[in-house]
Protein backbone atom coordinates (compact mmCIF):
# COMPACT_ATOMS: atom_id res chain seq x y z
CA UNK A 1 -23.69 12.34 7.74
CA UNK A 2 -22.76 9.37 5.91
CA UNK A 3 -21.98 10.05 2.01
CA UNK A 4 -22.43 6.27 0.03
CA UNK A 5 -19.62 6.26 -2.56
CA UNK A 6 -21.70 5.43 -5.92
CA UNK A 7 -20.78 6.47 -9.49
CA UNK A 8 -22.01 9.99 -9.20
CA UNK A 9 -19.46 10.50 -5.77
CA UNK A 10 -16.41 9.22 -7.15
CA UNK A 11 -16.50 11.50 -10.45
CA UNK A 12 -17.30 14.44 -8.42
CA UNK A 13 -13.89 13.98 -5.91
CA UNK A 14 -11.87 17.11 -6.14
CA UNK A 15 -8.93 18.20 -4.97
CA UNK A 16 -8.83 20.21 -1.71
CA UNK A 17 -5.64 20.94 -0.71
CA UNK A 18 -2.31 20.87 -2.37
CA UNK A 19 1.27 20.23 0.08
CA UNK A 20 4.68 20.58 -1.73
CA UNK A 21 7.09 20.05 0.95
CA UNK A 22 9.06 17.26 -0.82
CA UNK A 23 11.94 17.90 -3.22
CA UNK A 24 11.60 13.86 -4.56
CA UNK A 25 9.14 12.11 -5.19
CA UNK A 26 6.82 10.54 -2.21
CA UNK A 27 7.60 6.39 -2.79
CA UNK A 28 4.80 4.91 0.21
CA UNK A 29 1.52 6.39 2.27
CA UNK A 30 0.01 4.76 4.80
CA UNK A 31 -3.55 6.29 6.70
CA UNK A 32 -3.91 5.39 10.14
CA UNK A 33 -6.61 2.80 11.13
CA UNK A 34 -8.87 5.33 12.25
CA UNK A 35 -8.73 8.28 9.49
CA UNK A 36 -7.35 10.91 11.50
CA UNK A 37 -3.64 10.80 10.28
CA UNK A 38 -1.69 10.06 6.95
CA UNK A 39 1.44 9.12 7.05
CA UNK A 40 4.08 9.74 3.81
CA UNK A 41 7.91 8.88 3.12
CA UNK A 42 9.55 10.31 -0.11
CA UNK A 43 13.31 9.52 -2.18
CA UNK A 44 14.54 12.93 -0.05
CA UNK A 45 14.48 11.23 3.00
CA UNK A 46 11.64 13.03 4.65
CA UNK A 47 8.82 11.41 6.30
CA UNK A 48 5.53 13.69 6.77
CA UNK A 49 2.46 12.98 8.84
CA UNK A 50 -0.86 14.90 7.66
CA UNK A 51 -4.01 15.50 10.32
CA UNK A 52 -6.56 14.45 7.48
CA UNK A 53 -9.61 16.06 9.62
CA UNK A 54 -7.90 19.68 9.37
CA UNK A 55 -6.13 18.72 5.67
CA UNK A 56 -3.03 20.06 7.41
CA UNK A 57 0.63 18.99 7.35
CA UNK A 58 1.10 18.11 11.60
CA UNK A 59 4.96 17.23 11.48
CA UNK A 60 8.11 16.24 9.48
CA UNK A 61 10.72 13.56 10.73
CA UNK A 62 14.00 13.46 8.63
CA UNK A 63 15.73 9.80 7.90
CA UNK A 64 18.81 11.27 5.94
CA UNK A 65 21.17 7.98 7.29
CA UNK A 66 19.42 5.40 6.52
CA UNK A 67 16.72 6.59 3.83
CA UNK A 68 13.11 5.65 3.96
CA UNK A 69 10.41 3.49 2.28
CA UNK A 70 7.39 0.77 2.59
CA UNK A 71 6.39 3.60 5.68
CA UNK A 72 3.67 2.02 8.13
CA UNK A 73 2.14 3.12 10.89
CA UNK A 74 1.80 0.61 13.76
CA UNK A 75 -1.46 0.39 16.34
CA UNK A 76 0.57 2.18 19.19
CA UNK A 77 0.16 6.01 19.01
CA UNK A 78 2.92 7.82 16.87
CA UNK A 79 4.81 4.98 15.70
CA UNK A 80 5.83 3.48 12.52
CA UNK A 81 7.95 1.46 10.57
CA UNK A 82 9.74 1.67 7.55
CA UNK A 83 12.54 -0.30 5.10
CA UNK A 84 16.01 1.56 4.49
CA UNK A 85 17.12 2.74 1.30
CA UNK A 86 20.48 3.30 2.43
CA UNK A 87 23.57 1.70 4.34
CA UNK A 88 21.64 -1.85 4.75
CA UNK A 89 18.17 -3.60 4.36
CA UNK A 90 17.50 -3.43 7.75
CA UNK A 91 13.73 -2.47 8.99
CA UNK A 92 13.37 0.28 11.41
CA UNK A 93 10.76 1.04 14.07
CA UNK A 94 10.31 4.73 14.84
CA UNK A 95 8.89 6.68 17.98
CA UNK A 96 7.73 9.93 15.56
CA UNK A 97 7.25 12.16 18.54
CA UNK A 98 10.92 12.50 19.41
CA UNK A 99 12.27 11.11 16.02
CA UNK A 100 14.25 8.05 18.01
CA UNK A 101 14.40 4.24 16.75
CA UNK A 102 13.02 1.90 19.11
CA UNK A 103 14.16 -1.34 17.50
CA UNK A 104 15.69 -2.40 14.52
CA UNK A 105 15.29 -5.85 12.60
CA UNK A 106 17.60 -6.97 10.76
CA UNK A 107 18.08 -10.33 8.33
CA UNK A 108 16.95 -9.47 5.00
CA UNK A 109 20.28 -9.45 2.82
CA UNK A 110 18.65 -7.59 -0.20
CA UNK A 111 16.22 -4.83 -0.66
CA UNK A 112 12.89 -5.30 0.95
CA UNK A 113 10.19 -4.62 -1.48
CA UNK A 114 6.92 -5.27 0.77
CA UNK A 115 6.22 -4.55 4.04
CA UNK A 116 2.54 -5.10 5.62
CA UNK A 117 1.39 -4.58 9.53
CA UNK A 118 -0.91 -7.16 11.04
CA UNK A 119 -4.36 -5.42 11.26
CA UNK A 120 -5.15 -6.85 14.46
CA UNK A 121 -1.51 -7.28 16.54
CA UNK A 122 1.87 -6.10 16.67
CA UNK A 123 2.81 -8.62 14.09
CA UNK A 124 4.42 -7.56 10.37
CA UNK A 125 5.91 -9.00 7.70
CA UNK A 126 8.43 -8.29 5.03
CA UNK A 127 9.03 -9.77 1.94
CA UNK A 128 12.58 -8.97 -0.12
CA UNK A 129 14.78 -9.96 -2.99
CA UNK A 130 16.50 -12.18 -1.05
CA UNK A 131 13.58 -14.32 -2.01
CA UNK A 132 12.52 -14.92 1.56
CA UNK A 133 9.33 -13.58 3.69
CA UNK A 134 10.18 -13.07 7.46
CA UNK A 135 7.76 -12.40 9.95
CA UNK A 136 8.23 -10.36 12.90
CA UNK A 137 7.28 -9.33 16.31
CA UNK A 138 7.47 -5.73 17.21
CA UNK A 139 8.74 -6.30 20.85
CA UNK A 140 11.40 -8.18 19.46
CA UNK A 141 14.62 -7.66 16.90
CA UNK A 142 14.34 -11.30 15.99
CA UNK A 143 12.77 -12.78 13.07
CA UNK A 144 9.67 -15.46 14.09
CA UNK A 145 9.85 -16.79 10.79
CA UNK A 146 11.20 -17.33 7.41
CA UNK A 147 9.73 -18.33 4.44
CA UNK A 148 12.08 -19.26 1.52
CA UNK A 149 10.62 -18.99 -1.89
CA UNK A 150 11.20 -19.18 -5.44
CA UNK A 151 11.51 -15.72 -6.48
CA UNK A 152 10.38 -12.55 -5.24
CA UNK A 153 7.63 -12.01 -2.49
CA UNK A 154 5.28 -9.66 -1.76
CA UNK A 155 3.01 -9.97 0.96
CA UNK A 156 -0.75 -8.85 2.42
CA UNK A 157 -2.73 -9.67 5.67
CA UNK A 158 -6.21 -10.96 4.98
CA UNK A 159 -8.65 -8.49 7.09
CA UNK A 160 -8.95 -10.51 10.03
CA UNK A 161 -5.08 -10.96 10.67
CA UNK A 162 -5.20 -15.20 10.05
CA UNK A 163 -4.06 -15.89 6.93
CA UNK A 164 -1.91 -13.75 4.72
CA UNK A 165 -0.74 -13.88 1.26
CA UNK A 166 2.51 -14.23 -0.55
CA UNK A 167 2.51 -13.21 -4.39
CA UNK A 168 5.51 -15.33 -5.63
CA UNK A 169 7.34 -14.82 -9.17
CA UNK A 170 4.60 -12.71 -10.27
CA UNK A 171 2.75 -15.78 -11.09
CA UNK A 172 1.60 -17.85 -7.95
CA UNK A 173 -0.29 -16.65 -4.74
CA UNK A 174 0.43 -18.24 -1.49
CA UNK A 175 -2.15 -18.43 1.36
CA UNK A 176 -0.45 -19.19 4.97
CA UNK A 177 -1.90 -19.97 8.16
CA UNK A 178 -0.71 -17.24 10.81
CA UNK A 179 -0.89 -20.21 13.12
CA UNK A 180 0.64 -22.83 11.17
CA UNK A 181 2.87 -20.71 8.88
CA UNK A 182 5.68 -23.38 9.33
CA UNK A 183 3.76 -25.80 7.56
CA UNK A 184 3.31 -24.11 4.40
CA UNK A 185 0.82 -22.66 2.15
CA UNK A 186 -2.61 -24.61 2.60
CA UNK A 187 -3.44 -23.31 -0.57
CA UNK A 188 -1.33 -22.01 -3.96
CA UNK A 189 -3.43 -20.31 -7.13
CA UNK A 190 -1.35 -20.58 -10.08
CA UNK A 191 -1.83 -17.46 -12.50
CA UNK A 192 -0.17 -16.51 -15.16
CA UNK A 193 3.17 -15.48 -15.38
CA UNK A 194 2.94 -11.93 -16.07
CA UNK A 195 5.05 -11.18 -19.24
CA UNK A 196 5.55 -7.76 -19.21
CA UNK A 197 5.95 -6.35 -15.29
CA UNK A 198 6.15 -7.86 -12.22
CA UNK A 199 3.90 -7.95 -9.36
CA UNK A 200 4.42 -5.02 -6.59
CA UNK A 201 1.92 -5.20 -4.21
CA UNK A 202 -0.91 -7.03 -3.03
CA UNK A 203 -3.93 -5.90 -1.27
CA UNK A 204 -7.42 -7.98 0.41
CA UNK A 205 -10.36 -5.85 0.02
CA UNK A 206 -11.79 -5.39 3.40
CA UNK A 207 -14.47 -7.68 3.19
CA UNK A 208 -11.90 -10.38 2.49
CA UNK A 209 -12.99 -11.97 -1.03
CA UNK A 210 -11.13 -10.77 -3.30
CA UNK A 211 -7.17 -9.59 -3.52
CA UNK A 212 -5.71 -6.76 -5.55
CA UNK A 213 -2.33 -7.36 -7.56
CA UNK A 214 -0.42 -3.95 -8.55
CA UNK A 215 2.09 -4.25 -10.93
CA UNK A 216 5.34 -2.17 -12.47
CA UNK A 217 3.36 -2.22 -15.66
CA UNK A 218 0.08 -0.85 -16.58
CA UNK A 219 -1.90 -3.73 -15.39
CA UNK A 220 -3.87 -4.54 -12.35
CA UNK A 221 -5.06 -7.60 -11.50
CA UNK A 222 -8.15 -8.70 -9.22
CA UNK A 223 -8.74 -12.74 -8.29
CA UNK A 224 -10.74 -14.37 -5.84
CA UNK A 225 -9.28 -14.79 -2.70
CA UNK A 226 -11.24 -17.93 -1.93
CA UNK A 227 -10.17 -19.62 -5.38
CA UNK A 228 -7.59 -17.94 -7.25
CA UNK A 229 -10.38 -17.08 -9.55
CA UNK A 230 -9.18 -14.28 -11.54
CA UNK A 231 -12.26 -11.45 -11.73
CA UNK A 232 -11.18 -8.37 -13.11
CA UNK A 233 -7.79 -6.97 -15.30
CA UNK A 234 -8.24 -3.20 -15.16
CA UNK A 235 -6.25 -1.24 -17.82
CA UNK A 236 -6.31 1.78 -20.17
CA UNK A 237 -4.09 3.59 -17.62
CA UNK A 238 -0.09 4.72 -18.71
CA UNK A 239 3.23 3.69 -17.23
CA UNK A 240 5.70 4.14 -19.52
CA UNK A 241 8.72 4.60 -16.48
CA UNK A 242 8.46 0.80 -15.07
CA UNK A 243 7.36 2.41 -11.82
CA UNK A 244 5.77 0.70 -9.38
CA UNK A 245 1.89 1.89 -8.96
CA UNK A 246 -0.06 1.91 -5.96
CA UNK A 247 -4.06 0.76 -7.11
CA UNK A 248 -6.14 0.62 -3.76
CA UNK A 249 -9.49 -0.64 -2.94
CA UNK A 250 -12.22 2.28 -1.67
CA UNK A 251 -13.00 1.30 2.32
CA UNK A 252 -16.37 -0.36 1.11
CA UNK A 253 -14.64 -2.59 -1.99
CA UNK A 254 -16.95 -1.59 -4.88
CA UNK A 255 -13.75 0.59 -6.73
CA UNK A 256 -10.00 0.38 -7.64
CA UNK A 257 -8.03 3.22 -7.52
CA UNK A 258 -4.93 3.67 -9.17
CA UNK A 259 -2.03 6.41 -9.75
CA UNK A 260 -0.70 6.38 -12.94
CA UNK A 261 2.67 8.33 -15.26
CA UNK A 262 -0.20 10.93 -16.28
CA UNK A 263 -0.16 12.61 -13.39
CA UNK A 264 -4.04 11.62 -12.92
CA UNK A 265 -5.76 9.18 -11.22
CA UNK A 266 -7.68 6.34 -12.59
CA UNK A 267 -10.94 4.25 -11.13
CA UNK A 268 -12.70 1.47 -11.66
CA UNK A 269 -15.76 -0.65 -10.37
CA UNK A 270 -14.26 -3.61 -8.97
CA UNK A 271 -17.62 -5.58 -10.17
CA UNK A 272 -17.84 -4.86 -13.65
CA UNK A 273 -14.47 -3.90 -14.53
CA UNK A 274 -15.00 -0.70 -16.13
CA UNK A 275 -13.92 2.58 -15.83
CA UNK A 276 -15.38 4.78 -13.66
CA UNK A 277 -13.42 8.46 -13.51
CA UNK A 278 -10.13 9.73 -14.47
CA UNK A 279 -9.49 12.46 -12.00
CA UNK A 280 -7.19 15.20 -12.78
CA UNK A 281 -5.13 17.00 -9.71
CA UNK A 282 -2.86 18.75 -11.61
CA UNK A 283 0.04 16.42 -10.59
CA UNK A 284 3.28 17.48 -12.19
CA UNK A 285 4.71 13.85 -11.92
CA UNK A 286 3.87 10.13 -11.79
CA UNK A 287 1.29 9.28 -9.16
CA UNK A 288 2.94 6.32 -7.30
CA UNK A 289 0.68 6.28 -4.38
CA UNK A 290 -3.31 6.67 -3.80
CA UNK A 291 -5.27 5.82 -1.07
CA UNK A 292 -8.47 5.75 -0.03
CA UNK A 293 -9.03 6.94 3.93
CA UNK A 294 -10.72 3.73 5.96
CA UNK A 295 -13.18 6.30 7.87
CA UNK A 296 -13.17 9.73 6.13
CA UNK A 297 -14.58 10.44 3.05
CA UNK A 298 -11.20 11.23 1.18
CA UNK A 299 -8.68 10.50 -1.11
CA UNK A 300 -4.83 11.00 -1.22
CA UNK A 301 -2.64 10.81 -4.08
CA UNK A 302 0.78 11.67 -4.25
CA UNK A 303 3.94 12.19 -6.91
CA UNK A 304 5.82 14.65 -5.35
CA UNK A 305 3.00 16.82 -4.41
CA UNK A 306 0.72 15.27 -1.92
CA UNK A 307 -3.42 16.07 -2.77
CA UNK A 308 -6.27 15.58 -0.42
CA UNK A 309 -9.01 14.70 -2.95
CA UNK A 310 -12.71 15.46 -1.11
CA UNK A 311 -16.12 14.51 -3.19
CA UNK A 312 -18.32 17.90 -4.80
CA UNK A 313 -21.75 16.07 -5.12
CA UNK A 314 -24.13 15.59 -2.31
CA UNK A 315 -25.91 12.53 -4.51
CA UNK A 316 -24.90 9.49 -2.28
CA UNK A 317 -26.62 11.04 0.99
């Protein structure tokens, strides 16, 4: 049974099942390409893995040494990777099974504030505040490439894997050639500078036309990913702590989802820009992360609690 997300769906999501095992607050989620797992990583060092077809909690893997964030999982089974928060800025690839690093790259001299997994090889990318963007092979510690820029980077495959994008300065997105990378961007789209936040994440919808700009602030931007075009700014949503805020696209691209300092969570129709649903999940904290699962009909959200949000109305069958 296929549920169509439409209006009607999204207002009805509720939450389903509460988990409090975190002490801090839960700073990156990741779902696994095919549904079944979530994968979270909080300020107290924990990282948690959640079977999202039973809504339980399936393991916990502790990372007091070297702290975790930006957690990933990678295509191979049980596996992930994740920046440090502690002792250096070095990424670290993880075997989650028996809790044992597998490889670690190192290069980035400051703290790496985006982190993105090719979807279609073992292929990643990192972007820091050493103002460069590296790109990496898992089989090997050594960087494939650097990209120097002019002020921070943040980084997003394109759907396919061939291009990605660098958001530069909070004002200027990159396009790069996975082939040709070397060569430059073969095309820049100039926005404007953003004046009060910077840029903390960017996102391609997955049918590849448009990209999704999250900020520290409480603004989120959506442009054309063909032109620069800018399409929608989606507002009307509080953060008042400078925080960086996840906003995700639902699996078929029609609505934004983002966290907010209410504790609730906050969607829009990526077509018309307006607001859709607030949703309220009794979150005692910030919501820094939501996601939307790329097969299951679910949403997770997460301060320091993580929820499971799972629609009420039968209207999109």
């Amino acid at each position: 049974m296929k549920i169509k997300l439409i209006d009607s769906v999204v207002r009805s999501f509720k939450v389903a099942k509460i988990f409090r095992e975190n002490t801090d607050k839960i700073n990156a989620i990741d779902f696994a390409p095919n549904g079944e797992h979530l994968i979270s990583c909080s300020e107290d060092d924990q990282i948690v893995i959640y079977d999202c077809e039973k809504g339980t909690q399936s393991r916990t893997v502790n990372s007091k040494k070297y702290g975790v964030d930006l957690i990933h999982f990678t295509h191979a089974n049980n596996t992930a990777i994740h920046s440090s928060t502690k002792v250096d800025d070095t990424i670290r690839y993880l075997s989650l099974h028996d809790n044992k690093y597998l490889r670690y790259f190192p290069g980035h001299t400051k703290k790496v504030i985006s982190l993105c997994i090719s979807p279609v090889e073992d292929t990643f990318l990192s972007g820091s505040l050493d103002k460069t963007l590296r790109l990496w092979d898992l089989r090997s510690p050594n960087c494939q490439g650097l990209m120097h820029l002019s002020g921070r980077p943040i980084a997003a495959y394109d759907p396919e894997g061939l291009i990605f994008a660098a958001g530069v300065n909070s004002e200027s997105i990159k396009l790069y050639d996975l082939r040709s990378f070397d060569k430059g961007p073969f095309v820049t789209f100039k926005l404007n500078q953003e004046k009060e936040c910077d840029w903390t994440g960017l996102k391609f919808s997955r049918d590849g036309k448009t990209i999704l700009i999250s900020t520290n602030g409480s603004v989120i931007r959506l442009v054309d990913a063909f032109h620069g075009t800018p399409l929608q700014t989606f507002t009307g949503y509080p953060n008042n702590k400078g925080i960086a805020i996840e906003a995700s696209f639902s699996p078929d691209s029609q609505f934004i989802f983002s966290g907010s300092t209410d504790g609730r969570v906050h969607i829009w129709n990526a077509d018309t820009g307006n607001k859709v649903s607030v949703l309220n999940g009794d979150h005692p904290g910030p919501v820094q992360c939501v996601q939307f699962n790329p097969k299951y009909m679910m949403l997770a959200s997460a301060c320091t609690n993580m929820a499971f949000w799972l629609p009420t109305s039968e209207e999109g069958l």
